[in-house]
N, C-alpha and C. Protein backbone atom coordinates (compact mmCIF):
# COMPACT_ATOMS: atom_id res chain seq x y z
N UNK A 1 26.86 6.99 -112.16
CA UNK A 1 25.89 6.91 -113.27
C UNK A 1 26.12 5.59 -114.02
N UNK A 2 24.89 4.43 -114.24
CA UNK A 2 24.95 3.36 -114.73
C UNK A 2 24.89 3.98 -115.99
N UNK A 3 25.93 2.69 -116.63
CA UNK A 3 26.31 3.04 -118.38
C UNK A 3 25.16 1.29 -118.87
N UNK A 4 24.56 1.86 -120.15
CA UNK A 4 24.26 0.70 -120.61
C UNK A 4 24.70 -0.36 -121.32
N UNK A 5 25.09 -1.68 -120.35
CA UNK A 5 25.71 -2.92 -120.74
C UNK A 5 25.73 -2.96 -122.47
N UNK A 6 24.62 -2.79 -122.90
CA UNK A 6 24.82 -2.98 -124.45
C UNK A 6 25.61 -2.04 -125.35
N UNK A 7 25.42 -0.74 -124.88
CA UNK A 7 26.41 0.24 -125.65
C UNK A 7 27.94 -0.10 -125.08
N UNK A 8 27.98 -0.62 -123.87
CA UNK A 8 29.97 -0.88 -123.32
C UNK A 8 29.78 -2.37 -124.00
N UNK A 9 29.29 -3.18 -124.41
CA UNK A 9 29.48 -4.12 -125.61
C UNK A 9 29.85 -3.88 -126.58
N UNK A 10 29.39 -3.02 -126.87
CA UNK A 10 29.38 -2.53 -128.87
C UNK A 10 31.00 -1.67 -129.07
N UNK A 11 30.98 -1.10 -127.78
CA UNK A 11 31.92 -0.09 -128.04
C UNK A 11 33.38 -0.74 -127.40
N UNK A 12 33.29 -1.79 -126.62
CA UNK A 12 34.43 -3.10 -126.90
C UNK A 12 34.69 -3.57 -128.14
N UNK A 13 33.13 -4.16 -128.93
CA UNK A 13 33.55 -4.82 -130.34
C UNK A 13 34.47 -3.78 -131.56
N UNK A 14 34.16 -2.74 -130.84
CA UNK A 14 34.17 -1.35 -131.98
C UNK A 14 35.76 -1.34 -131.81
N UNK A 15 35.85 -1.32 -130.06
CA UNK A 15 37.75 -0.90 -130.50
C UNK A 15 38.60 -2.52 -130.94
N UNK A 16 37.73 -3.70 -131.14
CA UNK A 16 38.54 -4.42 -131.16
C UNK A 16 38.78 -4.44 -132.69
N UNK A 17 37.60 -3.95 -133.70
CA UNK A 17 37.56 -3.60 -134.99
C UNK A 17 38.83 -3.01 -135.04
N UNK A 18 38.72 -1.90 -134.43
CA UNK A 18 40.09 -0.82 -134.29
C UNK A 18 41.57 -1.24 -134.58
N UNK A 19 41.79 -2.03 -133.23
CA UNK A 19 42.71 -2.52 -133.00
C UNK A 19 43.55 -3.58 -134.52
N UNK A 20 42.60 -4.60 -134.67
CA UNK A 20 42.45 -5.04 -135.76
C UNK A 20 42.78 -4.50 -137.03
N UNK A 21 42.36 -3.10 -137.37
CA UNK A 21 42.57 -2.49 -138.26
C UNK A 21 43.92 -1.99 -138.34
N UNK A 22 44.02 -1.32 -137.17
CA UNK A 22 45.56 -1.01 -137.15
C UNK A 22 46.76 -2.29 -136.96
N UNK A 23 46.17 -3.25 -136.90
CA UNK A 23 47.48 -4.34 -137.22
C UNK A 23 47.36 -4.59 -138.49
N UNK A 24 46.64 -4.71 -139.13
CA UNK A 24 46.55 -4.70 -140.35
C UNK A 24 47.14 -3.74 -141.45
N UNK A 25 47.11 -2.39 -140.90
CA UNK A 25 47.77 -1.19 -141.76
C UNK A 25 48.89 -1.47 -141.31
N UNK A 26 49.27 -1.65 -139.84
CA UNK A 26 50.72 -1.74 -139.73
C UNK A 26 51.81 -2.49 -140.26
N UNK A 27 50.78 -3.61 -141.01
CA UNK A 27 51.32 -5.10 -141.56
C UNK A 27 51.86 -4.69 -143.07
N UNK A 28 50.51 -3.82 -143.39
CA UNK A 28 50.33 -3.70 -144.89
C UNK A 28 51.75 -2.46 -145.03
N UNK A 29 52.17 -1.59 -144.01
CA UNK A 29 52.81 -0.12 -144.16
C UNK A 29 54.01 -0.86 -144.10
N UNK A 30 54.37 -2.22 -143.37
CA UNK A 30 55.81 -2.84 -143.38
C UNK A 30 56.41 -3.33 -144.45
N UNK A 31 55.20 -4.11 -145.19
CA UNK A 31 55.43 -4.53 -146.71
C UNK A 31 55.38 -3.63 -147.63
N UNK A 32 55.02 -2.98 -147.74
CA UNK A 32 55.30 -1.41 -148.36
C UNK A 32 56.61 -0.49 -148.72
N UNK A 33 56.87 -0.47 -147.47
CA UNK A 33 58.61 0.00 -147.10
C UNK A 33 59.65 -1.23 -147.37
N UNK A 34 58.94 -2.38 -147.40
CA UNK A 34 59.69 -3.30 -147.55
C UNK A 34 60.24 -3.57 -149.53
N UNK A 35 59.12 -3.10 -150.25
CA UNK A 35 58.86 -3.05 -151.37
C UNK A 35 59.79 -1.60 -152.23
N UNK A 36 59.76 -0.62 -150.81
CA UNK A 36 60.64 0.33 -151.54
C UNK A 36 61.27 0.49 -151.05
N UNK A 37 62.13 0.16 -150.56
CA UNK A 37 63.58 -0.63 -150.17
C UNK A 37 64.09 -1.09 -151.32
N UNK A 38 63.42 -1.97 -151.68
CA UNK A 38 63.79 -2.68 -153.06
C UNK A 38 64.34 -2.21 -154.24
N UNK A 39 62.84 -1.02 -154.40
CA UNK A 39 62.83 -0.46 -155.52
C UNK A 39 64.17 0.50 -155.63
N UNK A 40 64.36 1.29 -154.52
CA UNK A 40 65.34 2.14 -153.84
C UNK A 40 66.91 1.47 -154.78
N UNK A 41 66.83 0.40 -154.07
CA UNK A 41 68.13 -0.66 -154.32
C UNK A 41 68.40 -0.64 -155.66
N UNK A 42 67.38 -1.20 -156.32
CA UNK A 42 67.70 -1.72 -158.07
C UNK A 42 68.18 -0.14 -158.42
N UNK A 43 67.22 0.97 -158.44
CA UNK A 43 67.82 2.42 -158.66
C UNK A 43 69.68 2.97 -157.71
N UNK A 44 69.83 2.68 -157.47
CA UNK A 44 71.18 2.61 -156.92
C UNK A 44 71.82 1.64 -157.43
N UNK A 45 71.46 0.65 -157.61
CA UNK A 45 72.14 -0.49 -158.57
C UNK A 45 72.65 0.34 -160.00
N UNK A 46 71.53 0.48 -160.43
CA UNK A 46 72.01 1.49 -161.98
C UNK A 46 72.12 3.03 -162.02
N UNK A 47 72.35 3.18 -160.76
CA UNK A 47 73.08 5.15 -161.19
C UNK A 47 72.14 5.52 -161.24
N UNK A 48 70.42 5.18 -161.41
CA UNK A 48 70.08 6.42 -161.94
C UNK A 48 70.06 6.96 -163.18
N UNK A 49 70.65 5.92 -164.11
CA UNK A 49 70.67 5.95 -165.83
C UNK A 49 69.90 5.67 -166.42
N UNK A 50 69.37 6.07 -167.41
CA UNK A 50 68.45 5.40 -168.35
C UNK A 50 69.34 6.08 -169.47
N UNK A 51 68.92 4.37 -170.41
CA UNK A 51 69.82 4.85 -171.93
C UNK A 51 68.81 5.61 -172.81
N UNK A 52 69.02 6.50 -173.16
CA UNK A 52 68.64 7.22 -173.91
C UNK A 52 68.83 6.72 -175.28
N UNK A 53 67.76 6.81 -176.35
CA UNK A 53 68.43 6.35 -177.94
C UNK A 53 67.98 8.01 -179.00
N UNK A 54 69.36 8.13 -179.29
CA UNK A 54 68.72 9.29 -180.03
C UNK A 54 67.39 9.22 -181.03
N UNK A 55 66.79 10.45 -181.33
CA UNK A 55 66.10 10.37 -182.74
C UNK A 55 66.51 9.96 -183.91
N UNK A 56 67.16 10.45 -183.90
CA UNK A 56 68.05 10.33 -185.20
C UNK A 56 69.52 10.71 -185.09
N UNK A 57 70.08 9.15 -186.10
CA UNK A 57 71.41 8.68 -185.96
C UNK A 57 72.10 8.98 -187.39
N UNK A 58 72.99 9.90 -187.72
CA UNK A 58 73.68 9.46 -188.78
C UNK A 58 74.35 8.68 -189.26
N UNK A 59 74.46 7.34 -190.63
CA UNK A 59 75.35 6.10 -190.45
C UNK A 59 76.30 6.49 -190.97
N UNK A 60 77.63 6.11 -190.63
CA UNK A 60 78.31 5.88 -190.09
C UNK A 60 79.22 5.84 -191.76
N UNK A 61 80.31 6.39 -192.13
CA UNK A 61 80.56 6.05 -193.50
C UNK A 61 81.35 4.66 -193.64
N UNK A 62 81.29 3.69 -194.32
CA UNK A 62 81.78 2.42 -194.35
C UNK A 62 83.23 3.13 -194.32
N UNK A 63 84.00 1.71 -193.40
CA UNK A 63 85.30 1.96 -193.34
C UNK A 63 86.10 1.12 -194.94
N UNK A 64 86.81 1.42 -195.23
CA UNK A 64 87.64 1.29 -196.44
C UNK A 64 88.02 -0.64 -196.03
N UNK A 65 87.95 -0.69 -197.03
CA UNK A 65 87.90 -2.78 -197.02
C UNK A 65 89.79 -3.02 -197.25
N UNK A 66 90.15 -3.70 -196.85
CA UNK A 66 91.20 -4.14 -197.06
C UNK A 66 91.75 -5.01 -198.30
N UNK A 67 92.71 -5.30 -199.08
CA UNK A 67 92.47 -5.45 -200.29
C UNK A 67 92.66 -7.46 -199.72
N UNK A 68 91.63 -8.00 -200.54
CA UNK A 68 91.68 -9.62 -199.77
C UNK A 68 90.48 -10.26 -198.91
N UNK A 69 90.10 -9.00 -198.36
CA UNK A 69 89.19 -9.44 -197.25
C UNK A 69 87.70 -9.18 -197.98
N UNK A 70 87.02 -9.89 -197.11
CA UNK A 70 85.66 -10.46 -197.63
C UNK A 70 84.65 -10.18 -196.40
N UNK A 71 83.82 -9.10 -197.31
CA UNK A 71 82.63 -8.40 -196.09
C UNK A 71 81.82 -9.70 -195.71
N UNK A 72 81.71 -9.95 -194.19
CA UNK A 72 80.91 -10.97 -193.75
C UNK A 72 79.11 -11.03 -194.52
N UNK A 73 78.99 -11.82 -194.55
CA UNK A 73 77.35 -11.90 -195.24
C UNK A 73 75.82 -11.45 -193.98
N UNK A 74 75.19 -10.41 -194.63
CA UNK A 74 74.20 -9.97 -193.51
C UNK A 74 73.03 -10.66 -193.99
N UNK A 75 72.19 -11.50 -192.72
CA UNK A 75 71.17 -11.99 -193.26
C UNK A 75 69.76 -11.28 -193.83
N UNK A 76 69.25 -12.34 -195.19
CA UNK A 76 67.95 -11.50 -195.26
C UNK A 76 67.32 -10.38 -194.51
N UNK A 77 66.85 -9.38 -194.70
CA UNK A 77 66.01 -8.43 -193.69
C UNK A 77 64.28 -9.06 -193.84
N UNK A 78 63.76 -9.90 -194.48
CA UNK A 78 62.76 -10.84 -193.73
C UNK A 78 63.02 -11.82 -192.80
N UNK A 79 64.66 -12.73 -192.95
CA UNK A 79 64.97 -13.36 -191.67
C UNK A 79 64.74 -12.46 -190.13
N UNK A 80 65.50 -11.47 -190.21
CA UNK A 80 66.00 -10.36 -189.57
C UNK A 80 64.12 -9.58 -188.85
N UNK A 81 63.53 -9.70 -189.44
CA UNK A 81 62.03 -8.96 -189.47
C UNK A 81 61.49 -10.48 -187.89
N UNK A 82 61.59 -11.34 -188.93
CA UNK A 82 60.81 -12.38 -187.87
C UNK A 82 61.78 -13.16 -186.90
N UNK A 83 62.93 -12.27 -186.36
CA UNK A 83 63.59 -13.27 -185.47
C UNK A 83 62.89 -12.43 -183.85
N UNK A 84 62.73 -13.61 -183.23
CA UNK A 84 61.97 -13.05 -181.98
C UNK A 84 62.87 -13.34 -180.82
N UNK A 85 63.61 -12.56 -179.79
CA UNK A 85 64.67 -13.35 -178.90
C UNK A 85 63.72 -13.16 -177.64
N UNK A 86 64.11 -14.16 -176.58
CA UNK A 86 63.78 -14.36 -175.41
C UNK A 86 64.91 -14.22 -174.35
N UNK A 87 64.98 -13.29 -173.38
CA UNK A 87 65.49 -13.27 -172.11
C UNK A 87 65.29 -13.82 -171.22
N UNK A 88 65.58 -14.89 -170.35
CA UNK A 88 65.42 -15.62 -169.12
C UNK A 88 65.87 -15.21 -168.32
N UNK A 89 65.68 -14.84 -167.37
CA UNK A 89 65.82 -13.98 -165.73
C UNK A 89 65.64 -14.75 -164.57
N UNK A 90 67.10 -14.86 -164.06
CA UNK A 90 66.51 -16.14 -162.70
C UNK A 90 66.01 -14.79 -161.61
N UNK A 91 65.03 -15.01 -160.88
CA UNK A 91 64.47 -14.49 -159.89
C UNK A 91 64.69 -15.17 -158.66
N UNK A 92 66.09 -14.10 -157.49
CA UNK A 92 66.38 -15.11 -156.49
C UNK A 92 66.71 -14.46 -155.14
N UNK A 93 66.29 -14.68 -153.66
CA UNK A 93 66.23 -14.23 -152.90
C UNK A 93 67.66 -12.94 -152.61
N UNK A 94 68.01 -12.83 -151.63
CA UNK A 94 69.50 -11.86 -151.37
C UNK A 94 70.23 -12.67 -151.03
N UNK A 95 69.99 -14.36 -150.54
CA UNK A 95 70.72 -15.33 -150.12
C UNK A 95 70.90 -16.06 -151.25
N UNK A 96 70.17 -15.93 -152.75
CA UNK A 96 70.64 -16.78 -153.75
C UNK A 96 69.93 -17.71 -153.71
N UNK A 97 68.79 -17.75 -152.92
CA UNK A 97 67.95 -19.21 -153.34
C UNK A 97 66.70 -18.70 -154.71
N UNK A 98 66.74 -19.69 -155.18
CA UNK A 98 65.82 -19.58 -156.34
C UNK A 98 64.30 -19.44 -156.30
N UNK A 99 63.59 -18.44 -156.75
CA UNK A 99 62.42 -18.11 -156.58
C UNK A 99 61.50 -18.23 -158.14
N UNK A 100 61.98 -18.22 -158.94
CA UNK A 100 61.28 -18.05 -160.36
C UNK A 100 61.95 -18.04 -161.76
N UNK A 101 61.70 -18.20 -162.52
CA UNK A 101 62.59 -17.52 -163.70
C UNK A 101 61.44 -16.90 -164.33
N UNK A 102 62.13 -16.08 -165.27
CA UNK A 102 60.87 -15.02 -165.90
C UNK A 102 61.63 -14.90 -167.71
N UNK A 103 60.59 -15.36 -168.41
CA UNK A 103 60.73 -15.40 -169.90
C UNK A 103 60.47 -14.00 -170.47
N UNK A 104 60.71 -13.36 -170.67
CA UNK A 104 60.58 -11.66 -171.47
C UNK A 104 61.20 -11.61 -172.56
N UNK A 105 59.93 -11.78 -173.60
CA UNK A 105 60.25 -11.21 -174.69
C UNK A 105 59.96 -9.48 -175.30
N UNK A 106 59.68 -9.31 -176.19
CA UNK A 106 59.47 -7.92 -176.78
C UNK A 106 58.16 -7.49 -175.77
N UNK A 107 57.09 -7.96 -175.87
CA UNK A 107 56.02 -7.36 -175.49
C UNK A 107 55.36 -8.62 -174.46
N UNK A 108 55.88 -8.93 -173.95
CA UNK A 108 55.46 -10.27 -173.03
C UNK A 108 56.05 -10.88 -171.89
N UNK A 109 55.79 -11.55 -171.22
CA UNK A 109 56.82 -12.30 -170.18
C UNK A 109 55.86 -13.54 -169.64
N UNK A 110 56.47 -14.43 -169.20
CA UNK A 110 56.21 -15.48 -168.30
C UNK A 110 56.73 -15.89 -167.27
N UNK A 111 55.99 -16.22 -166.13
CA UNK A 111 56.60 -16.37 -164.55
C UNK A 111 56.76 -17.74 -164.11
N UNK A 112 57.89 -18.41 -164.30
CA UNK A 112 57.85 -19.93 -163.66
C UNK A 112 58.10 -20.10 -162.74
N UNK A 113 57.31 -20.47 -161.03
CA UNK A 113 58.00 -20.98 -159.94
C UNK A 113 58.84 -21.69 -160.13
N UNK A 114 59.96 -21.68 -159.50
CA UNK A 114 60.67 -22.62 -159.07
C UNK A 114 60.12 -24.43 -158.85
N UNK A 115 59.98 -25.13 -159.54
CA UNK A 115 59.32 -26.56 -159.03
C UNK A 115 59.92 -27.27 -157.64
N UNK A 116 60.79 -26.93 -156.51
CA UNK A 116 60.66 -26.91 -155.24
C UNK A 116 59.63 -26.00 -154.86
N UNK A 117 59.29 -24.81 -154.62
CA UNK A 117 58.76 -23.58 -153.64
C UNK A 117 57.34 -24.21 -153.70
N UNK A 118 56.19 -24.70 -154.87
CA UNK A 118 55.06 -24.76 -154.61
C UNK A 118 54.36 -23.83 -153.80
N UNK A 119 54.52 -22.52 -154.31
CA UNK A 119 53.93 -21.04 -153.93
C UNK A 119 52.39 -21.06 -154.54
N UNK A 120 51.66 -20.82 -152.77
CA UNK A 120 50.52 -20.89 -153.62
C UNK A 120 49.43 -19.85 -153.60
N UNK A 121 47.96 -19.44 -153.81
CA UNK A 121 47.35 -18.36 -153.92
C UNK A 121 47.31 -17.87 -152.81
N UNK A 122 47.16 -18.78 -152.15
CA UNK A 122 46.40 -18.07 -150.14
C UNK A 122 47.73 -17.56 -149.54
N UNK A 123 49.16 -17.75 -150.22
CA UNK A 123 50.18 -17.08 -148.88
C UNK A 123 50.52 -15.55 -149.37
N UNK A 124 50.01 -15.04 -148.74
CA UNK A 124 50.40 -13.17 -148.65
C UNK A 124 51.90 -12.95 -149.28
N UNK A 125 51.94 -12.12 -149.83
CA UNK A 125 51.26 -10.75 -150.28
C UNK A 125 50.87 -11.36 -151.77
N UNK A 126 50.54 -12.83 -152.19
CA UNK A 126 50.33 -13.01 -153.55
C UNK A 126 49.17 -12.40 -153.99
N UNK A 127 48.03 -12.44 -153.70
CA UNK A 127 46.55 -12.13 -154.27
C UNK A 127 46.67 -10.75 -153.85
N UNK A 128 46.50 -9.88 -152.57
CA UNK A 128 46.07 -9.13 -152.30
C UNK A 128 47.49 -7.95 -152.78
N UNK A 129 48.64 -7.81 -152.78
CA UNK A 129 49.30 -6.81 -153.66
C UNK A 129 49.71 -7.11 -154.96
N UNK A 130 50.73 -8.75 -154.93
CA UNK A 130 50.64 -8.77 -156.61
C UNK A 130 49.61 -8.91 -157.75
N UNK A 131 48.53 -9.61 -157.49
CA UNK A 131 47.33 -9.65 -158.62
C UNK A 131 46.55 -8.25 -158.26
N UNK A 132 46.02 -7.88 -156.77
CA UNK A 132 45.21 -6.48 -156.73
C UNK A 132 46.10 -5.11 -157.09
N UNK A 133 46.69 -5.20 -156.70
CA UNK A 133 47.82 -3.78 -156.35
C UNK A 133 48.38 -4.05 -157.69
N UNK A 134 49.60 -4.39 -158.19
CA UNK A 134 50.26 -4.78 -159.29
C UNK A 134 49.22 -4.79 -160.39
N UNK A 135 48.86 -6.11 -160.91
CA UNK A 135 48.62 -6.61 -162.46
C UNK A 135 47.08 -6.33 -162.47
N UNK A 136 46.41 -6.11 -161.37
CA UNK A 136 45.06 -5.34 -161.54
C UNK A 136 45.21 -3.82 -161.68
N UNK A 137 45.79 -3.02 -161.45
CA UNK A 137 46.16 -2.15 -161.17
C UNK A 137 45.99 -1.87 -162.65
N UNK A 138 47.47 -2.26 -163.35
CA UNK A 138 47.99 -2.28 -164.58
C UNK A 138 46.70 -2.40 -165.89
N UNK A 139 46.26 -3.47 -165.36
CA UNK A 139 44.76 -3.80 -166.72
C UNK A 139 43.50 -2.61 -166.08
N UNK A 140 43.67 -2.22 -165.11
CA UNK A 140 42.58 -1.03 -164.95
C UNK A 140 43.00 0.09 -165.37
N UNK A 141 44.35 0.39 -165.77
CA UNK A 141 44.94 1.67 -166.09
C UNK A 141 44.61 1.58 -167.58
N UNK A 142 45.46 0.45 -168.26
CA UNK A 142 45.06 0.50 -169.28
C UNK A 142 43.89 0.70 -170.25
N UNK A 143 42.65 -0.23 -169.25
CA UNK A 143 41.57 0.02 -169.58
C UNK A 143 40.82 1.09 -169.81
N UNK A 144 41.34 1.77 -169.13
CA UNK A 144 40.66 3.42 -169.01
C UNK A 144 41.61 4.06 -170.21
N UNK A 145 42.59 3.60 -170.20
CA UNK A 145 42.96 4.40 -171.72
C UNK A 145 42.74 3.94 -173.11
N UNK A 146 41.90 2.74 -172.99
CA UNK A 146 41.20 2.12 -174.22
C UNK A 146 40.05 2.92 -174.14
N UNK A 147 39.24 2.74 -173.11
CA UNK A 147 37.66 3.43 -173.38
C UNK A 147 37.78 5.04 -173.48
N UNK A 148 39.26 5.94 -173.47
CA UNK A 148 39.40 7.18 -174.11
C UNK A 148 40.05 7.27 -175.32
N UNK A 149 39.61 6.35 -175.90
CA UNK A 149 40.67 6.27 -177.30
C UNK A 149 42.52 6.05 -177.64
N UNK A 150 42.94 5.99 -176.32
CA UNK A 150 44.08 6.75 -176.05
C UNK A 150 44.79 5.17 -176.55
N UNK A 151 44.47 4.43 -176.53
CA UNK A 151 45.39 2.78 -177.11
C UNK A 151 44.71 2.28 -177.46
N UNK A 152 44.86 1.30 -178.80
CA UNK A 152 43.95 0.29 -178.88
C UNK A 152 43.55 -0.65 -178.04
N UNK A 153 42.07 -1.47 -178.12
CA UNK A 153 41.67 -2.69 -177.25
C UNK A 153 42.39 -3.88 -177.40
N UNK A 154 43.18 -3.99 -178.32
CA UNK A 154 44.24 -5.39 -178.11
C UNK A 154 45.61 -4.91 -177.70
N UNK A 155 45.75 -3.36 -177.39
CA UNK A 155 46.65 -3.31 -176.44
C UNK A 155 47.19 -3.35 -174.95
N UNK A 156 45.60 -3.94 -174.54
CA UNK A 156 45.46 -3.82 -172.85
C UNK A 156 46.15 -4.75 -172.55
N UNK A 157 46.99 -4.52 -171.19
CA UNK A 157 48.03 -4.86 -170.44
C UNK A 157 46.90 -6.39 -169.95
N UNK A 158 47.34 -7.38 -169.91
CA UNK A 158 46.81 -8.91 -169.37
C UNK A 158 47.30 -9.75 -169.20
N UNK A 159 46.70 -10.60 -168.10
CA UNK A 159 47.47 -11.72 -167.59
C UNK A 159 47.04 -12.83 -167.30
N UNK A 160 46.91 -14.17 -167.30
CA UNK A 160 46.65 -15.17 -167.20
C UNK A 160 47.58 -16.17 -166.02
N UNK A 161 46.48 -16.49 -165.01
CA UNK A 161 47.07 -17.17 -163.96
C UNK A 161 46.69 -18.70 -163.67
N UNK A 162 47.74 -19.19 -164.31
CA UNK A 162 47.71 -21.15 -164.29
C UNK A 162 47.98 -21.77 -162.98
N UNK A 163 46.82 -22.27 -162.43
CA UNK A 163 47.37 -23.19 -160.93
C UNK A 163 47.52 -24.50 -161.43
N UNK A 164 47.30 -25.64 -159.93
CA UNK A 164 46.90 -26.44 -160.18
C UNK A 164 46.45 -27.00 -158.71
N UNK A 165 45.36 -26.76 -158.32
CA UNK A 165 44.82 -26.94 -157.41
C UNK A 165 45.26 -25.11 -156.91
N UNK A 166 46.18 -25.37 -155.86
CA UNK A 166 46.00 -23.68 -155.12
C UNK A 166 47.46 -23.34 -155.39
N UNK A 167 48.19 -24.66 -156.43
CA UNK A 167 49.50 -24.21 -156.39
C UNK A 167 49.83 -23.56 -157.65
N UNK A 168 50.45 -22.68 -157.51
CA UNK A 168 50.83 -21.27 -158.86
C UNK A 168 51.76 -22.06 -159.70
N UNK A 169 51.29 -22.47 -161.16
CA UNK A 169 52.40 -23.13 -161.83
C UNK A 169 52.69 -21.99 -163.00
N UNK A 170 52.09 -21.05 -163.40
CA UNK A 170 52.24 -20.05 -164.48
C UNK A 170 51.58 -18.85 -164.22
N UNK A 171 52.40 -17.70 -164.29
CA UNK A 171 51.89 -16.35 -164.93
C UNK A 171 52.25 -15.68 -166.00
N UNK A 172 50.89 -15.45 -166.81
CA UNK A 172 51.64 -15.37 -168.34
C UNK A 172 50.92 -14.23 -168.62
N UNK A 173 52.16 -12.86 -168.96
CA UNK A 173 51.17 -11.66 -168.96
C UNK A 173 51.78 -10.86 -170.65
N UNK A 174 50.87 -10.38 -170.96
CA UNK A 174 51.22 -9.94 -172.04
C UNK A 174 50.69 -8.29 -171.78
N UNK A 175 51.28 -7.82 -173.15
CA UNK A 175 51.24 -6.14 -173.88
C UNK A 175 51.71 -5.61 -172.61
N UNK A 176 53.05 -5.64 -172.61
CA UNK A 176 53.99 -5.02 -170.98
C UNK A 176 55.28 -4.22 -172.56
N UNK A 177 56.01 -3.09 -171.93
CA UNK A 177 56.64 -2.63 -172.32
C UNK A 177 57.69 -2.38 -171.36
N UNK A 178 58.92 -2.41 -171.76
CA UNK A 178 60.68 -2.64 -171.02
C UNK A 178 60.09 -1.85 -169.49
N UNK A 179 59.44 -0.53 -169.42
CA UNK A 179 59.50 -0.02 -168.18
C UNK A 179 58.74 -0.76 -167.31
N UNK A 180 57.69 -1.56 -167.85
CA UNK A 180 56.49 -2.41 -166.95
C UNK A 180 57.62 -3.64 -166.70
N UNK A 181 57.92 -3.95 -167.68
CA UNK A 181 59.20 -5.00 -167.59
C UNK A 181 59.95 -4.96 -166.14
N UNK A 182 60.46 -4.09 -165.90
CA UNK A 182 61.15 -3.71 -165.04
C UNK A 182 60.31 -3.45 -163.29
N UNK A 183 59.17 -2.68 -163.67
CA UNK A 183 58.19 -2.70 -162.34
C UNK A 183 57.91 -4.09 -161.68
N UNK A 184 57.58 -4.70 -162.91
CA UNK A 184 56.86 -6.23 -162.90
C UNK A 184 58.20 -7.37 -162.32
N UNK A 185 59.42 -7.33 -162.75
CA UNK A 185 60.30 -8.17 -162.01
C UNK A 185 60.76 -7.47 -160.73
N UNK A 186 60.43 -6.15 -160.67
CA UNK A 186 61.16 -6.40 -159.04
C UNK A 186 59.84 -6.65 -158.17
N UNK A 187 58.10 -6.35 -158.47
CA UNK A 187 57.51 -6.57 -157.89
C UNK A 187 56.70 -7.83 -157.86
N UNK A 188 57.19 -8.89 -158.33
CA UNK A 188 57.33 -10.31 -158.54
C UNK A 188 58.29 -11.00 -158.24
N UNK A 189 59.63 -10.45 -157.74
CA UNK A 189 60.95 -11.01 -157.09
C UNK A 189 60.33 -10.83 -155.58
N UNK A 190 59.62 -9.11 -155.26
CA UNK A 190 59.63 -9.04 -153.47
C UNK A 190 58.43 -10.22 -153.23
N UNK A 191 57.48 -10.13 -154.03
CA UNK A 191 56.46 -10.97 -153.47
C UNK A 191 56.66 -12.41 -152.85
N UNK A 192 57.04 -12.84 -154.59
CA UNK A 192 57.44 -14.55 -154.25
C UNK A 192 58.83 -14.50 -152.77
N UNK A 193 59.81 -13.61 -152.70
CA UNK A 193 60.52 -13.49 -151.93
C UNK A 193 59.93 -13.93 -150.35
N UNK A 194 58.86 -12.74 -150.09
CA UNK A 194 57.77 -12.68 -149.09
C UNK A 194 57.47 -14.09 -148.68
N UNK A 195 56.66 -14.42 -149.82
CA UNK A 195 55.76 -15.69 -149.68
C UNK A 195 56.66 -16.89 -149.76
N UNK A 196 58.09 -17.04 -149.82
CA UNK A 196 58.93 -17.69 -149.49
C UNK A 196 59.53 -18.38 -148.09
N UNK A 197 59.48 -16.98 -147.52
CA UNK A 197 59.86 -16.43 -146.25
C UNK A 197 58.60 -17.33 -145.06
N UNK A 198 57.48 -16.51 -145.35
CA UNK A 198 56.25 -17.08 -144.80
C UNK A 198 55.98 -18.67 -144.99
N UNK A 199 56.06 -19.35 -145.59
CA UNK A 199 56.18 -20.94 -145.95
C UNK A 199 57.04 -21.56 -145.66
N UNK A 200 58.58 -20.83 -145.48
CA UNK A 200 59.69 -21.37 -144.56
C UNK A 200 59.59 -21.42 -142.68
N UNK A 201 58.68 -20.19 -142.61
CA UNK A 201 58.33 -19.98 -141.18
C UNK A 201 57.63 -20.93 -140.65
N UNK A 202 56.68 -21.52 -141.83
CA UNK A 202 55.52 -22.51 -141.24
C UNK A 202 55.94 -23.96 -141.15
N UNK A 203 57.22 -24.46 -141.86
CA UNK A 203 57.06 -25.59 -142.29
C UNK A 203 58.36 -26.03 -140.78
């Protein structure tokens, strides 16, 4: 029984779709596991702890002064109100090469490549898991809990991405809190890690 040439065409193109597809999930399911691996790690790194801060603390009764000695001076509590500190975080492969540093303050952070790496938009997994998956993710969650009342609109999670040409010189994301803090550097250590890897392969 003759089969028609055009349907055994279509249904070649169809499994090559296929095929295609499944290298693609298989690609995407490696970086995945590869990602929680990671995550796995940092949680074994710390026990499994989180510090807890009570509700409420009773202070503490001053200890008795020594006769001579002179209570150190505590600054203003308006100094104290507007002091803002910054954490710097080197971000660096498992071999110790340098991938980023990351500025985190209270409610903010900033992502500096490394000025060797010149990491840029087009090398995987940057656009399609860290900006889609990650920090889109994050401003669509939030968003939906602005338009239910549930946070204010200048509390949505956002980010701002500085090139210069296709090369990544800044990511500057704001209204993040210590736990996003924490999502956001290990899933900004695997990426740039990734896209490290891939640019060393090519060059």
């Amino acid at each position: 029984m003759s089969q028609d040439p055009n349907k055994i065409k279509a249904l070649i193109t169809f499994r090559e779709k296929i095929v295609k597809k499944i290298n693609e999930l298989d690609s995407e399911l490696k970086d995945t596991q590869a990602l929680l691996e990671t995550v796995n790690s940092i949680l074994l790194e710390k026990g499994f702890k989180h510090p807890t801060v009570p509700k409420e603390t009773a202070s503490p009764e001053p200890l008795p002064q020594k006769e001579g000695s002179v209570e150190p001076e505590q600054p203003p509590p308006e100094i104290m109100v507007h002091q803002t500190s910054e954490n710097v975080v080197p971000l660096k492969t498992v071999t110790g090469e340098m991938l980023a540093l990351l500025h985190v303050t209270e409610n903010s952070l900033r992502v500096l490549p490394a000025e060797d790496k010149n990491f840029t938009v087009n090398t995987p997994p940057f656009t399609h898991f860290l900006i889609e998956r990650v920090l889109g993710k994050m401003q669509e969650r939030d968003a939906e809990l602005a338009r239910n009342g549930q946070i204010p609109p200048d509390s949505i999670f956002s980010y701002t991405l500085t090139k210069e040409g296709d090369v990544i010189r800044e990511i500057t994301i704001k209204n993040v809190d210590a736990e996003r803090v924490r999502e956001l550097k290990s899933s900004i250590r695997w990426t740039l890690e990734k896209m490290f890897e891939k640019t060393k392969a090519q060059s």
